[in-house]
PDB file of N, CA and C in Angstrom:
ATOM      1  N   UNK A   1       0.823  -1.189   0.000  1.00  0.00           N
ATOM      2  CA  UNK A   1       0.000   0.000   0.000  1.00  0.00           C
ATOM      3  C   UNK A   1       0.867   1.254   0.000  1.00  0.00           C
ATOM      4  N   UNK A   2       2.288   1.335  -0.384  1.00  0.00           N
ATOM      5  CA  UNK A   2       3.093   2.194  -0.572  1.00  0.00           C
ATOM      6  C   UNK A   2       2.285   3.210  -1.349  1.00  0.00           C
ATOM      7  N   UNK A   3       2.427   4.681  -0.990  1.00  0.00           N
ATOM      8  CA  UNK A   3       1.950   5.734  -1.505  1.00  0.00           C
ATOM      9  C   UNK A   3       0.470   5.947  -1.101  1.00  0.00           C
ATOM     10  N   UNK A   4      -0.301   4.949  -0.609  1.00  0.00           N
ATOM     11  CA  UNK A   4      -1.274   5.063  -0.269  1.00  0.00           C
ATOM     12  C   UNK A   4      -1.935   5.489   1.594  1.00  0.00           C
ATOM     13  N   UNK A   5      -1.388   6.712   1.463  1.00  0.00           N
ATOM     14  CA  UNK A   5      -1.410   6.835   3.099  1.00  0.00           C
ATOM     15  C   UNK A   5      -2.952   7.685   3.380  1.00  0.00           C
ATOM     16  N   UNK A   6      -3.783   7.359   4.249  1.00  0.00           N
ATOM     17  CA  UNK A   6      -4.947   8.130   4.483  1.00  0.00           C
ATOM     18  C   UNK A   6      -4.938   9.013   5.967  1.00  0.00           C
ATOM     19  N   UNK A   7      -4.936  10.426   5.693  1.00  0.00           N
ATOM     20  CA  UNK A   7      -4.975  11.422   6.454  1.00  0.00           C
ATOM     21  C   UNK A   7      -6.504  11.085   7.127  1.00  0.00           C
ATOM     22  N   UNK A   8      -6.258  10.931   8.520  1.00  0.00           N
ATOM     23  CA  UNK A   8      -8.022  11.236   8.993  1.00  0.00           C
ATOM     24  C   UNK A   8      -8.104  12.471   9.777  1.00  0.00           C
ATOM     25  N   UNK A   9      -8.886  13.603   9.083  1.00  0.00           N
ATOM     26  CA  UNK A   9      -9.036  14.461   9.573  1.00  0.00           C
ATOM     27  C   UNK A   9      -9.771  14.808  10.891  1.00  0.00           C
ATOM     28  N   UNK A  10      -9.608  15.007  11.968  1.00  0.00           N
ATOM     29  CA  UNK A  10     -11.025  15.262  13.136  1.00  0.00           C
ATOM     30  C   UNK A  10     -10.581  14.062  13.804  1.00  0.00           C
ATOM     31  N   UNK A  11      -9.737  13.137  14.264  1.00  0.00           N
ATOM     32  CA  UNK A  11      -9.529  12.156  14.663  1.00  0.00           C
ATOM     33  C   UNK A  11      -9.181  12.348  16.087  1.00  0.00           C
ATOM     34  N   UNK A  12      -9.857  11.195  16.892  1.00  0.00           N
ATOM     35  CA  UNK A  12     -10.027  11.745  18.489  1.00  0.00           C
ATOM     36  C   UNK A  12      -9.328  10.290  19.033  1.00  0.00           C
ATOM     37  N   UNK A  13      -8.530  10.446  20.229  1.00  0.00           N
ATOM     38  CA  UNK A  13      -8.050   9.707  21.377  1.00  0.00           C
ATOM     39  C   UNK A  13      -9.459   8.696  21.638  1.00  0.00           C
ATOM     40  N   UNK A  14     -10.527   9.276  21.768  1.00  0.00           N
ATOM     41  CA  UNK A  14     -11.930   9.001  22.311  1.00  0.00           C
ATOM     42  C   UNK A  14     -12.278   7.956  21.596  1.00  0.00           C
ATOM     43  N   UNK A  15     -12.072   6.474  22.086  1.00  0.00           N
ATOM     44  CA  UNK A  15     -11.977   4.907  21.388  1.00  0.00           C
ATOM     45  C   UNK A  15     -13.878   4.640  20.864  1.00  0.00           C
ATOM     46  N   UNK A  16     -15.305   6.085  21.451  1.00  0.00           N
ATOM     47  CA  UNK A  16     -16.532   5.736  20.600  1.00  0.00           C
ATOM     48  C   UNK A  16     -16.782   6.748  19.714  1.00  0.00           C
ATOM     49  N   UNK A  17     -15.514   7.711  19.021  1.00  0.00           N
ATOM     50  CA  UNK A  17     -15.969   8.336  18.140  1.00  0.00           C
ATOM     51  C   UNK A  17     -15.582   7.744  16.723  1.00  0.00           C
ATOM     52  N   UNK A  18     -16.134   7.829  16.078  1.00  0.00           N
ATOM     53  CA  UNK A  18     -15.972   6.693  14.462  1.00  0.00           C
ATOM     54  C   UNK A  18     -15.033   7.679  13.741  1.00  0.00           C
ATOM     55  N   UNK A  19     -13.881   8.651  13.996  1.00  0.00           N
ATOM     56  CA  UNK A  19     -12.730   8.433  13.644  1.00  0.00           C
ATOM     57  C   UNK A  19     -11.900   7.881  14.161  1.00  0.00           C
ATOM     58  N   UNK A  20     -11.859   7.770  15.202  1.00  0.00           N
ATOM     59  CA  UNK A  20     -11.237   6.854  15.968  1.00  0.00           C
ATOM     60  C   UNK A  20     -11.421   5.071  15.847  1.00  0.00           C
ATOM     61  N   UNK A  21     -12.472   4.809  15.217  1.00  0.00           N
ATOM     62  CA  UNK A  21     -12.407   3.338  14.960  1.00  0.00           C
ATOM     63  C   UNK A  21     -12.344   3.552  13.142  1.00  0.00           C
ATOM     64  N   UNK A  22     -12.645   4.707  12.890  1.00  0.00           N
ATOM     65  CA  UNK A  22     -11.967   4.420  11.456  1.00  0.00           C
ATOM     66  C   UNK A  22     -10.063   4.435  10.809  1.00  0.00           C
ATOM     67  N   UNK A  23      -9.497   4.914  12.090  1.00  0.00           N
ATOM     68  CA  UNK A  23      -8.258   5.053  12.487  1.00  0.00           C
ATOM     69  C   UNK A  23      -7.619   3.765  12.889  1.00  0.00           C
ATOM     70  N   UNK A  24      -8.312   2.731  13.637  1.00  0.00           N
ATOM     71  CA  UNK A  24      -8.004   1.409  13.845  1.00  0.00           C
ATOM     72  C   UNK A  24      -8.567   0.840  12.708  1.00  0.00           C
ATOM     73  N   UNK A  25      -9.686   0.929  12.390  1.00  0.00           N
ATOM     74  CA  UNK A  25     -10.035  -0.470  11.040  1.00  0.00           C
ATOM     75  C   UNK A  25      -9.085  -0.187   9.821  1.00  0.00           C
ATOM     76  N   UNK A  26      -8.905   1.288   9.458  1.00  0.00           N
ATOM     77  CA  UNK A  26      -7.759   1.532   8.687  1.00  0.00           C
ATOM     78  C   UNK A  26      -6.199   0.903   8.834  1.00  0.00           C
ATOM     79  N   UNK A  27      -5.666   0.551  10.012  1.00  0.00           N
ATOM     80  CA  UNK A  27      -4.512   0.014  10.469  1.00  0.00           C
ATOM     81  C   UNK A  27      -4.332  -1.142  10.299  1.00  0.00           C
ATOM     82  N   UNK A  28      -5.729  -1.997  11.042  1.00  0.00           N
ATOM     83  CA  UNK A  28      -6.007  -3.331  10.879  1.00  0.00           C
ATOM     84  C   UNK A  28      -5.968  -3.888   9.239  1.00  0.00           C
ATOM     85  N   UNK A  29      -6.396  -3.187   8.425  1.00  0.00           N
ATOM     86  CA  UNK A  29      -6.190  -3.446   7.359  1.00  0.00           C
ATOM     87  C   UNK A  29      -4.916  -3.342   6.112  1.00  0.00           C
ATOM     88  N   UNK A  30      -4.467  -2.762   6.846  1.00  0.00           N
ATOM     89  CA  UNK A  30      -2.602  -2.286   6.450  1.00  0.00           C
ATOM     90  C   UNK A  30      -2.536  -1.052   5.468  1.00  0.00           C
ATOM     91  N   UNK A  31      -3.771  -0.148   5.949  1.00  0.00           N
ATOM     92  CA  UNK A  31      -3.614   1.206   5.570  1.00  0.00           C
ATOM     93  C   UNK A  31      -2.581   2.393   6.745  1.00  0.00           C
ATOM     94  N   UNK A  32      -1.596   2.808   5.736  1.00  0.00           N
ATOM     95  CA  UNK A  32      -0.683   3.803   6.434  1.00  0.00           C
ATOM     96  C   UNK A  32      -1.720   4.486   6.818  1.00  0.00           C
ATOM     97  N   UNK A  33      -1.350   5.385   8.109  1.00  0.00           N
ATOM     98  CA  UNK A  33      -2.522   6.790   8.566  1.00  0.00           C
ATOM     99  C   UNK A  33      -1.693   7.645   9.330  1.00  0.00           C
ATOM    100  N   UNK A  34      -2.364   8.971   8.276  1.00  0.00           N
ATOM    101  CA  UNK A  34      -1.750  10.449   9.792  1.00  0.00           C
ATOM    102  C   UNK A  34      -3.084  10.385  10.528  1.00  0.00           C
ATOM    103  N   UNK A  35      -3.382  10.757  11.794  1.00  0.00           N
ATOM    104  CA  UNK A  35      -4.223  10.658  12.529  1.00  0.00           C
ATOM    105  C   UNK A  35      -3.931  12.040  12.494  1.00  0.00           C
ATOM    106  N   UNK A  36      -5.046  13.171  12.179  1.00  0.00           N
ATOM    107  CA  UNK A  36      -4.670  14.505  12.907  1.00  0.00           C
ATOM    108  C   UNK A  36      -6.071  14.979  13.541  1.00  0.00           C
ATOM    109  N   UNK A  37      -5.967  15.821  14.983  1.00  0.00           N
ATOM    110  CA  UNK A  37      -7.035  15.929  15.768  1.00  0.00           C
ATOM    111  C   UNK A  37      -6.835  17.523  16.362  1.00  0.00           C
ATOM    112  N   UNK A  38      -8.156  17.689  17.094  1.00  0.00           N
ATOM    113  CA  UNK A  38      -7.855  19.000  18.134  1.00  0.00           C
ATOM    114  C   UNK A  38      -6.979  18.903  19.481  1.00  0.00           C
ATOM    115  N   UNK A  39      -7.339  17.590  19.521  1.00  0.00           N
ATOM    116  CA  UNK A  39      -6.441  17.142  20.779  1.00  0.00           C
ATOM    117  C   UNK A  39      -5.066  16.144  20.029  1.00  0.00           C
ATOM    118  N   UNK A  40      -4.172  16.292  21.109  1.00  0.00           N
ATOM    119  CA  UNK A  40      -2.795  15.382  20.698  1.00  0.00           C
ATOM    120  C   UNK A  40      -3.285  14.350  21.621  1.00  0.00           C
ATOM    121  N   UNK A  41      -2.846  12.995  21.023  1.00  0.00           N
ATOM    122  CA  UNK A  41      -3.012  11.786  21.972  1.00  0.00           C
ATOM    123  C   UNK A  41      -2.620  10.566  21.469  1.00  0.00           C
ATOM    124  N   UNK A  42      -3.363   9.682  21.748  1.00  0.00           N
ATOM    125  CA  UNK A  42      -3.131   8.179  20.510  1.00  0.00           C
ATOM    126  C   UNK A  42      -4.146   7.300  20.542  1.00  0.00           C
ATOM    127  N   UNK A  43      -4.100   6.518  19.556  1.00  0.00           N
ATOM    128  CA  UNK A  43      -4.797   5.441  18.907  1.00  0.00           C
ATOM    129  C   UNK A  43      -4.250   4.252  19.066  1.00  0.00           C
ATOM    130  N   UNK A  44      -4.389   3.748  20.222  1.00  0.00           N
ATOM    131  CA  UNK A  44      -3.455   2.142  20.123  1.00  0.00           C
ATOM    132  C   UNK A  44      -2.230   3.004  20.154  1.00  0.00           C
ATOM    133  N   UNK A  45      -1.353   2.636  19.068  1.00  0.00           N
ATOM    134  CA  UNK A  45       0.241   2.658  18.905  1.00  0.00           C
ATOM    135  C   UNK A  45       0.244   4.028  18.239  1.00  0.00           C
ATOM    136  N   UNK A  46      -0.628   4.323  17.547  1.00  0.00           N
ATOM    137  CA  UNK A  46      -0.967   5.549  16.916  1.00  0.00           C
ATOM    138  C   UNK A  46      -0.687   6.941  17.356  1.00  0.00           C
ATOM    139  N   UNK A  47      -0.276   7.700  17.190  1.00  0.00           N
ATOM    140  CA  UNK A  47       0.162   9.509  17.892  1.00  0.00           C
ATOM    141  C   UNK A  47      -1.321   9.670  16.597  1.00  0.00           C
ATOM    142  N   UNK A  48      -1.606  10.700  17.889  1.00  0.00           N
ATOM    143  CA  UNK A  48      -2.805  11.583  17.088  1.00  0.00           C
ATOM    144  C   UNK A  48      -2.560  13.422  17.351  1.00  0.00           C
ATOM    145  N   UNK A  49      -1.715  13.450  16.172  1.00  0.00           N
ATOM    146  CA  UNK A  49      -1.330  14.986  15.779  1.00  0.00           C
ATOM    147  C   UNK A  49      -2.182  16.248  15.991  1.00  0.00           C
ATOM    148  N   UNK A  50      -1.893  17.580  16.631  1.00  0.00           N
ATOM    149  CA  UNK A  50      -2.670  18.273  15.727  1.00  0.00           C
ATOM    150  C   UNK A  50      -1.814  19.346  14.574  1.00  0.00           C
ATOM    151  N   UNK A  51      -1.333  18.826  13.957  1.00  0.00           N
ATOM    152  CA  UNK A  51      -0.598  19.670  12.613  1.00  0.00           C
ATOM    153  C   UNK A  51      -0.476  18.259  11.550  1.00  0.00           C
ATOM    154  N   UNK A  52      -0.012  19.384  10.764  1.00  0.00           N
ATOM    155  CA  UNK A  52       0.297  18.378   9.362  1.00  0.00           C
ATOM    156  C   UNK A  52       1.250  17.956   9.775  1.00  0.00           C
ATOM    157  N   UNK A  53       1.683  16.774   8.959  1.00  0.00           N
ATOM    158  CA  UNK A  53       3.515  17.097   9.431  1.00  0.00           C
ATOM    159  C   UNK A  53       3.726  17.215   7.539  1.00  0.00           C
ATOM    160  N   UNK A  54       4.804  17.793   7.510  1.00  0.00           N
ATOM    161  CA  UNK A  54       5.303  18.429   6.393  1.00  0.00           C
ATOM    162  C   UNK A  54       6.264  17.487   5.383  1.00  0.00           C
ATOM    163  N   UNK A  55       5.837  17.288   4.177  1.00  0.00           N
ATOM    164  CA  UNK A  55       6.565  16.690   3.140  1.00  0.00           C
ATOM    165  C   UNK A  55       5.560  15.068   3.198  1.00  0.00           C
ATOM    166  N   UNK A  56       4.358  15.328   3.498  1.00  0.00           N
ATOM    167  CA  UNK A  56       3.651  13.840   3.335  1.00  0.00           C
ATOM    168  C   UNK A  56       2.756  13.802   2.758  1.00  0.00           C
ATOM    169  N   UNK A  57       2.912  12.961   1.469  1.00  0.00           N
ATOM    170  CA  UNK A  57       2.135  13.030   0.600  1.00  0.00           C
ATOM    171  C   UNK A  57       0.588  11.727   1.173  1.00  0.00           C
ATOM    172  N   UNK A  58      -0.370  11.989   0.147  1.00  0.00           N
ATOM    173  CA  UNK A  58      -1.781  11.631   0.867  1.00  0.00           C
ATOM    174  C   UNK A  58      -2.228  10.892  -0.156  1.00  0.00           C
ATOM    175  N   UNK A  59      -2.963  10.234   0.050  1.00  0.00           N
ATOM    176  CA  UNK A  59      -4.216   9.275  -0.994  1.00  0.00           C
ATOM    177  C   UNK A  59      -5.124   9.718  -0.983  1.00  0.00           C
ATOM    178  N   UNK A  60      -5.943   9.653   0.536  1.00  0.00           N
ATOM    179  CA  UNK A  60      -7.333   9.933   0.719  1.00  0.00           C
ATOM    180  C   UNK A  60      -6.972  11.016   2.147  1.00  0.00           C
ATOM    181  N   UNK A  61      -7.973  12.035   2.091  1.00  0.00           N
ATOM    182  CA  UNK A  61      -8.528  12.341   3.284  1.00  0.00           C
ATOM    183  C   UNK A  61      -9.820  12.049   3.711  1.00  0.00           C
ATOM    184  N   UNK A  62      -9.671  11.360   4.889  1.00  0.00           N
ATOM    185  CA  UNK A  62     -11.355  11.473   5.052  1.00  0.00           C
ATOM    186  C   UNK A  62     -11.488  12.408   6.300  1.00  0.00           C
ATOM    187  N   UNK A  63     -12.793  13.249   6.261  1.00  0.00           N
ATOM    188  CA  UNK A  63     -13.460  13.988   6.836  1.00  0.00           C
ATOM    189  C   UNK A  63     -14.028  13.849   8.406  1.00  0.00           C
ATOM    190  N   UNK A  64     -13.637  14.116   9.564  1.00  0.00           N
ATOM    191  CA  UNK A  64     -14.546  13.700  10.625  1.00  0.00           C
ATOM    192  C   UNK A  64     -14.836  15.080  11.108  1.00  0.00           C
ATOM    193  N   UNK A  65     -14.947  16.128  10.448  1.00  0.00           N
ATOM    194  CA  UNK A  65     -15.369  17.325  10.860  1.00  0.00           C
ATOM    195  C   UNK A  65     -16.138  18.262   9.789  1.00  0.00           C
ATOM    196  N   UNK A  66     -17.073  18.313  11.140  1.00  0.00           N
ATOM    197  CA  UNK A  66     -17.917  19.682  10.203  1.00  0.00           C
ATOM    198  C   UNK A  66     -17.603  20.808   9.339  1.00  0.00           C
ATOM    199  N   UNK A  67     -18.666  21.033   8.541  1.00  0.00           N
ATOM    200  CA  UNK A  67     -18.036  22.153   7.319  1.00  0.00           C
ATOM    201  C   UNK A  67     -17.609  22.634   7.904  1.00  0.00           C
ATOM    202  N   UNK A  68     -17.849  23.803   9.212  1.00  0.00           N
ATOM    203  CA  UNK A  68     -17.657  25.066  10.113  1.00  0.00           C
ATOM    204  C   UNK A  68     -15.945  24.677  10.344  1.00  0.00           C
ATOM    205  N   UNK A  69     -16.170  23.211  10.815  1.00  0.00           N
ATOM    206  CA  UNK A  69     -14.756  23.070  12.006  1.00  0.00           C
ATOM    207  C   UNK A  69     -13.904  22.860  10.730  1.00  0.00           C
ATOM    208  N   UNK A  70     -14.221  22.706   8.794  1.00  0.00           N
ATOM    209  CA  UNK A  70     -13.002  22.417   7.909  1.00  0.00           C
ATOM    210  C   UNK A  70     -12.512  23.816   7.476  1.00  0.00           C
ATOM    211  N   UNK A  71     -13.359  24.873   7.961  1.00  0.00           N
ATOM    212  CA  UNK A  71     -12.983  26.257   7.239  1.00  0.00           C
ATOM    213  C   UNK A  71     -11.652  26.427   7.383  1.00  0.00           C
ATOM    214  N   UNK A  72     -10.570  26.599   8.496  1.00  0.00           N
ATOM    215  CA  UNK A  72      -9.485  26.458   8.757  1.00  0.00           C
ATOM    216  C   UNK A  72      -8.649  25.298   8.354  1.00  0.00           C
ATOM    217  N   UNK A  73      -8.808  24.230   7.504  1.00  0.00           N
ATOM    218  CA  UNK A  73      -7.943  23.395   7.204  1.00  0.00           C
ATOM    219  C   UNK A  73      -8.538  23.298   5.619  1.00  0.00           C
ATOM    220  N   UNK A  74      -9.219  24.316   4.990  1.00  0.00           N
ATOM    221  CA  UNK A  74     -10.086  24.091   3.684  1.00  0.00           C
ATOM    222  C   UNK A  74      -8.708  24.375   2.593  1.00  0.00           C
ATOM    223  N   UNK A  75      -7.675  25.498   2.762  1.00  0.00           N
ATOM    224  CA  UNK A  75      -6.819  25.530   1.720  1.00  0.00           C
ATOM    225  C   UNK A  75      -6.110  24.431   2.069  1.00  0.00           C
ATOM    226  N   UNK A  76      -5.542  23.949   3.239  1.00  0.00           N
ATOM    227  CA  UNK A  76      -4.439  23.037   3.355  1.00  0.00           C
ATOM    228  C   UNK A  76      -4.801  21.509   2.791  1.00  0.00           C
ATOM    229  N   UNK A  77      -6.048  20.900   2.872  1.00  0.00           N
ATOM    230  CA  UNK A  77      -6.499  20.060   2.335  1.00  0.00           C
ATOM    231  C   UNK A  77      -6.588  20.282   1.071  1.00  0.00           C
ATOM    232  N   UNK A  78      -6.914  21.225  -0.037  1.00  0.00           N
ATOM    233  CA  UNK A  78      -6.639  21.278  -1.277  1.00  0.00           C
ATOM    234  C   UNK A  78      -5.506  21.305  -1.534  1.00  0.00           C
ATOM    235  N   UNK A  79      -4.377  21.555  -1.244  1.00  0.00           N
ATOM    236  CA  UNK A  79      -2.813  21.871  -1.095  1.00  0.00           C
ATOM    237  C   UNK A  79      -2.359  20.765  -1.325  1.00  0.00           C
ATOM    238  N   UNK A  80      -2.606  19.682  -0.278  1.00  0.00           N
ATOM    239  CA  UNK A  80      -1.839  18.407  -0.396  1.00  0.00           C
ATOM    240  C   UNK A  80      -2.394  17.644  -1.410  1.00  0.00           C
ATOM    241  N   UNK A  81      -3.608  18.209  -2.607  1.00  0.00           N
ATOM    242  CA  UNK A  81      -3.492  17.610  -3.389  1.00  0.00           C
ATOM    243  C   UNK A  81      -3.434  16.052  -3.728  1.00  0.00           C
ATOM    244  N   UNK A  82      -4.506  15.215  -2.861  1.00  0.00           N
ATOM    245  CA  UNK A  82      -4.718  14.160  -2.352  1.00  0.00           C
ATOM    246  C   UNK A  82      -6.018  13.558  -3.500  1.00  0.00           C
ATOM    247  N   UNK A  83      -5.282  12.393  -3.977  1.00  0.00           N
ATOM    248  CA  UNK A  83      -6.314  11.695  -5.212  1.00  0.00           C
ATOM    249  C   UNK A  83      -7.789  11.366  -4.766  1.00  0.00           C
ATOM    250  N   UNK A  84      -8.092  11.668  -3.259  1.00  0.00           N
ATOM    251  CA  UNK A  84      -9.791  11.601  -3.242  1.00  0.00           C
ATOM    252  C   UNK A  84     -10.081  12.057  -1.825  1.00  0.00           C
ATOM    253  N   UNK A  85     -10.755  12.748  -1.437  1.00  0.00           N
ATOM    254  CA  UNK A  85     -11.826  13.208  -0.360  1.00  0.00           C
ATOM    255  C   UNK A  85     -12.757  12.269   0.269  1.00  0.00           C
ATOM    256  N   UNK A  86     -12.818  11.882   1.389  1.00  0.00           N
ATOM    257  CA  UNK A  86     -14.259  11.283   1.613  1.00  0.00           C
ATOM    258  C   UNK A  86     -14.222  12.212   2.865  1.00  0.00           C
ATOM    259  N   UNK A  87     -15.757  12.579   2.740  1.00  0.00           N
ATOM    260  CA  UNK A  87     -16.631  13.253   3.394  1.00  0.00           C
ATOM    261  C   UNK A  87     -17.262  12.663   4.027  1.00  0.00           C
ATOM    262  N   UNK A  88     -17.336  12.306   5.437  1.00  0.00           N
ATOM    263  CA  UNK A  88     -18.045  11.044   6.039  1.00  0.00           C
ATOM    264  C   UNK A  88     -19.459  11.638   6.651  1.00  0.00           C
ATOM    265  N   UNK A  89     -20.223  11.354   7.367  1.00  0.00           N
ATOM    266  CA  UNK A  89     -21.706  11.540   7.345  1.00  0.00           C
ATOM    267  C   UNK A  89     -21.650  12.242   8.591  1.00  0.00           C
ATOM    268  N   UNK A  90     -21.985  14.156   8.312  1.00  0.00           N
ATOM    269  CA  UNK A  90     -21.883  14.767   9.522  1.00  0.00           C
ATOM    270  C   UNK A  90     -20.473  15.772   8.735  1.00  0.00           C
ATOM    271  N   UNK A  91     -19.696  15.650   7.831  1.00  0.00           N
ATOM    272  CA  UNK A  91     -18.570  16.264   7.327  1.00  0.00           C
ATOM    273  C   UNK A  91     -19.155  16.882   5.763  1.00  0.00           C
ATOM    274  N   UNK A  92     -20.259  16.763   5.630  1.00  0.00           N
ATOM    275  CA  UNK A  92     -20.828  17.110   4.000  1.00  0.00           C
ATOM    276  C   UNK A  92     -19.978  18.853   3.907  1.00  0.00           C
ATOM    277  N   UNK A  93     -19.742  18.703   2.615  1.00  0.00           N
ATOM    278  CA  UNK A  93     -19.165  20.307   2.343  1.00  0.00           C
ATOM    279  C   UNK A  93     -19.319  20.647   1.315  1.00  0.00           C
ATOM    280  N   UNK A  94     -20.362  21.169   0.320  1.00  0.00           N
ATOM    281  CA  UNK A  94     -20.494  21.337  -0.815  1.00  0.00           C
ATOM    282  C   UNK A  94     -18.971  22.479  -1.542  1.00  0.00           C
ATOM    283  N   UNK A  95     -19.172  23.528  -0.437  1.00  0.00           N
ATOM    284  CA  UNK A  95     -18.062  24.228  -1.084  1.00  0.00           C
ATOM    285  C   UNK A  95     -16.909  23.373  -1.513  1.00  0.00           C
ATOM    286  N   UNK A  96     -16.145  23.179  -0.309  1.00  0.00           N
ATOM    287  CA  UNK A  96     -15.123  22.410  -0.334  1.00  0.00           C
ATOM    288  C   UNK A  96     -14.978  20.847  -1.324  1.00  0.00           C
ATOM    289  N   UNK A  97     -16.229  20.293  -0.923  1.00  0.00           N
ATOM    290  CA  UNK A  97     -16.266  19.299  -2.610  1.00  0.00           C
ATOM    291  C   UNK A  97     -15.991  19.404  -3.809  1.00  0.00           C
ATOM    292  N   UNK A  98     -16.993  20.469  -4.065  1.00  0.00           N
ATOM    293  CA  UNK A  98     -16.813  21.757  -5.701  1.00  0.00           C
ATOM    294  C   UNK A  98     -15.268  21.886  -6.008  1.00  0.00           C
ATOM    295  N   UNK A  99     -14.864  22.692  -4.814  1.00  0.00           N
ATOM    296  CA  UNK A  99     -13.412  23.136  -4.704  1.00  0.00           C
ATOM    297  C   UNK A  99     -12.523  22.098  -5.297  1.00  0.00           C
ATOM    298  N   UNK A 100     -12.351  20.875  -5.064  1.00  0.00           N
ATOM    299  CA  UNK A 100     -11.799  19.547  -4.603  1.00  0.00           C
ATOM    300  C   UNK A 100     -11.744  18.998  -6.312  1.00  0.00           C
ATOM    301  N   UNK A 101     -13.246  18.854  -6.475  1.00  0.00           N
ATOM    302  CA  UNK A 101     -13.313  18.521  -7.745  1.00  0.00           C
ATOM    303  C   UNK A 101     -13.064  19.317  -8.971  1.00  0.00           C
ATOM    304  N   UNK A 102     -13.051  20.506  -9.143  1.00  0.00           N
ATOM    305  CA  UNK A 102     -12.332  21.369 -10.106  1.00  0.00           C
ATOM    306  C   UNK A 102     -11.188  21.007 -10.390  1.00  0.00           C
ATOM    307  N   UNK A 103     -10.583  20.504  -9.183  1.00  0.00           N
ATOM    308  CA  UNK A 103      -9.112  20.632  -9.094  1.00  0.00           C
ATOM    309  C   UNK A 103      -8.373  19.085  -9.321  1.00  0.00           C
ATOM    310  N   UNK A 104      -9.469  18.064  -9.841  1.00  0.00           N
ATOM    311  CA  UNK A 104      -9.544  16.646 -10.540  1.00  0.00           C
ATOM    312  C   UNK A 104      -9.765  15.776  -8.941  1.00  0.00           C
ATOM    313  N   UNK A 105      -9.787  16.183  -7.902  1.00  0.00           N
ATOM    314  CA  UNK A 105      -9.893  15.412  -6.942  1.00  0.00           C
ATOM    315  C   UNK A 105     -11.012  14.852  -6.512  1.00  0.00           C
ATOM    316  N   UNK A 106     -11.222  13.106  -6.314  1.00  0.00           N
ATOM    317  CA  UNK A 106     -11.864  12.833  -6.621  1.00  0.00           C
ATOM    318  C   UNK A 106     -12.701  13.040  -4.721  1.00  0.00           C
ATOM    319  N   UNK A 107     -14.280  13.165  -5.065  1.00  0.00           N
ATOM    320  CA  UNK A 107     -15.053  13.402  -3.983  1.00  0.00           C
ATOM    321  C   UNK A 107     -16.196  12.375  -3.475  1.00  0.00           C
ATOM    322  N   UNK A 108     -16.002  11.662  -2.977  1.00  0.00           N
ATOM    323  CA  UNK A 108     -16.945  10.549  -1.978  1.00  0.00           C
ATOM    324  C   UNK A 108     -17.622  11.259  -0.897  1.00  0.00           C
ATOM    325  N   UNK A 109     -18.805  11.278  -1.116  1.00  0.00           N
ATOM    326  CA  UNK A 109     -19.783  11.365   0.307  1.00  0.00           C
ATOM    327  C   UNK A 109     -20.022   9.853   0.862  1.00  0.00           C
ATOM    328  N   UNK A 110     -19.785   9.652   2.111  1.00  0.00           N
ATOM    329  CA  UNK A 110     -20.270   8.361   2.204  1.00  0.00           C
ATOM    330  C   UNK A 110     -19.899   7.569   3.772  1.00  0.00           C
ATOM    331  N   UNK A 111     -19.135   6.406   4.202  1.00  0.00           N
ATOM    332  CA  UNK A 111     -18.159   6.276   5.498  1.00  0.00           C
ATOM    333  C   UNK A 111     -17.285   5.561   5.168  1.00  0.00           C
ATOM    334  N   UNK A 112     -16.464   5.965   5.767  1.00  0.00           N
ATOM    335  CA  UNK A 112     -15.139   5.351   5.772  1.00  0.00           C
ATOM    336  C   UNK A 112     -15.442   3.854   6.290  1.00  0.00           C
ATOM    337  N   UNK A 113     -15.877   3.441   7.573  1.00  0.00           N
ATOM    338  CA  UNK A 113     -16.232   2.370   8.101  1.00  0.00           C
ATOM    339  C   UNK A 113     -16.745   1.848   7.022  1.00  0.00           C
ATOM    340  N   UNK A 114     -17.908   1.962   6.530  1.00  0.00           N
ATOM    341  CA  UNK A 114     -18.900   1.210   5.530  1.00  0.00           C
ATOM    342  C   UNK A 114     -17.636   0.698   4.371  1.00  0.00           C
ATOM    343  N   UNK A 115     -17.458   1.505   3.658  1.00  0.00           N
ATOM    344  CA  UNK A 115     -16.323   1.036   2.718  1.00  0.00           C
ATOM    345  C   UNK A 115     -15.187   0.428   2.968  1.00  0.00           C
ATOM    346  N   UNK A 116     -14.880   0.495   4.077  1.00  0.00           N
ATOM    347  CA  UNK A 116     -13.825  -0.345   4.630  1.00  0.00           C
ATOM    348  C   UNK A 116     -14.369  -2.256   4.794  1.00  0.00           C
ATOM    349  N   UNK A 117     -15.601  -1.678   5.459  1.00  0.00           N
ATOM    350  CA  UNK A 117     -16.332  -3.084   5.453  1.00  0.00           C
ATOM    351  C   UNK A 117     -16.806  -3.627   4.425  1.00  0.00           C
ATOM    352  N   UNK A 118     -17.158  -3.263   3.342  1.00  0.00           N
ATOM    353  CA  UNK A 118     -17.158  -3.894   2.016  1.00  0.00           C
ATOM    354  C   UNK A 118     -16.676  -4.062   1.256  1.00  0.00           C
ATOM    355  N   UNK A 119     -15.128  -3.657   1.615  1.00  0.00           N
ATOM    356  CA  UNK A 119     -14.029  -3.406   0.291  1.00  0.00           C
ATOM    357  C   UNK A 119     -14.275  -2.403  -0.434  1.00  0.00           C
ATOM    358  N   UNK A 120     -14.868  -1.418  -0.399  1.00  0.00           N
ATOM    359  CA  UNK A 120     -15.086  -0.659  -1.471  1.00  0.00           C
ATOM    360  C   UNK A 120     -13.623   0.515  -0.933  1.00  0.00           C
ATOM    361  N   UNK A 121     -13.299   0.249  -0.391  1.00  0.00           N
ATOM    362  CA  UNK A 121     -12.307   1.343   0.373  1.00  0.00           C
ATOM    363  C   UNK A 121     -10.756   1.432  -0.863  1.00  0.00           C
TER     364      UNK A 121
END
C-alpha cells in the first residue's frame, strides 16, 4: 500500500468516536494513517497529531469534521493535493467538494467504516 497513506481528519483519542475506529479499522487493514485531531493523543500505537507534518504526501482524506470546524484546514487540504476526499456523514461540504473537484480530486460522500467493510475502500 506504498503511496497510499490516508490522512483522517477530526480524529479523536476518544476509542466511541468513528474516527477513531476508522483510524483502527484503517490500520487493521494495512492502511498507512496520519491521525490529525484538536487534541494530541493516541490510537493504540498511533500519535494523534494536531498539525500536518510536512513533506507527506496523501491518498485519501477522510473527513470527521464539520463544514464550520473544515474552514481552517479548507486551503491546506486542497494543497496536499490528495487523489480523493471522503466526506463522512456529519462532514458534508459542498463548497469544499466543488473546490476539490475542479481541481480533478476525486469526492466521496459516504463512510469510511462502511467502505472499509465492504471493500469498497
Amino acid at each position: 500500500m506504498e503511496g497510499r497513506t490516508t490522512l483522517v481528519l477530526g480524529a479523536s483519542p476518544d476509542p466511541e468516536r468513528y474516527a477513531n475506529k476508522a483510524v483502527r479499522r484503517l490500520l487493521a487493514q494495512g492502511h498507512p494513517v496520519v491521525a490529525v485531531g484538536v487534541r494530541a493523543g493516541h490510537i493504540g500505537d498511533e500519535p494523534v497529531r494536531t498539525d500536518l507534518p510536512d513533506g507527506q504526501r496523501y491518498h485519501t482524506v477522510t473527513l470527521y469534521l464539520s463544514a464550520r470546524n473544515q474552514e481552517a484546514w479548507h486551503d491546506r487540504v486542497l494543497a496536499l493535493a490528495p487523489q480523493r476526499i471522503i466526506f463522512n456523514p456529519g462532514a458534508e461540504n459542498p463548497a469544499l467538494a466543488r473546490a476539490a473537484a475542479q481541481r480533478g480530486i476525486e469526492v466521496v460522500e459516504g463512510c469510511t467504516l462502511v467502505m472499509l467493510a465492504t471493500g469498497l475502500y
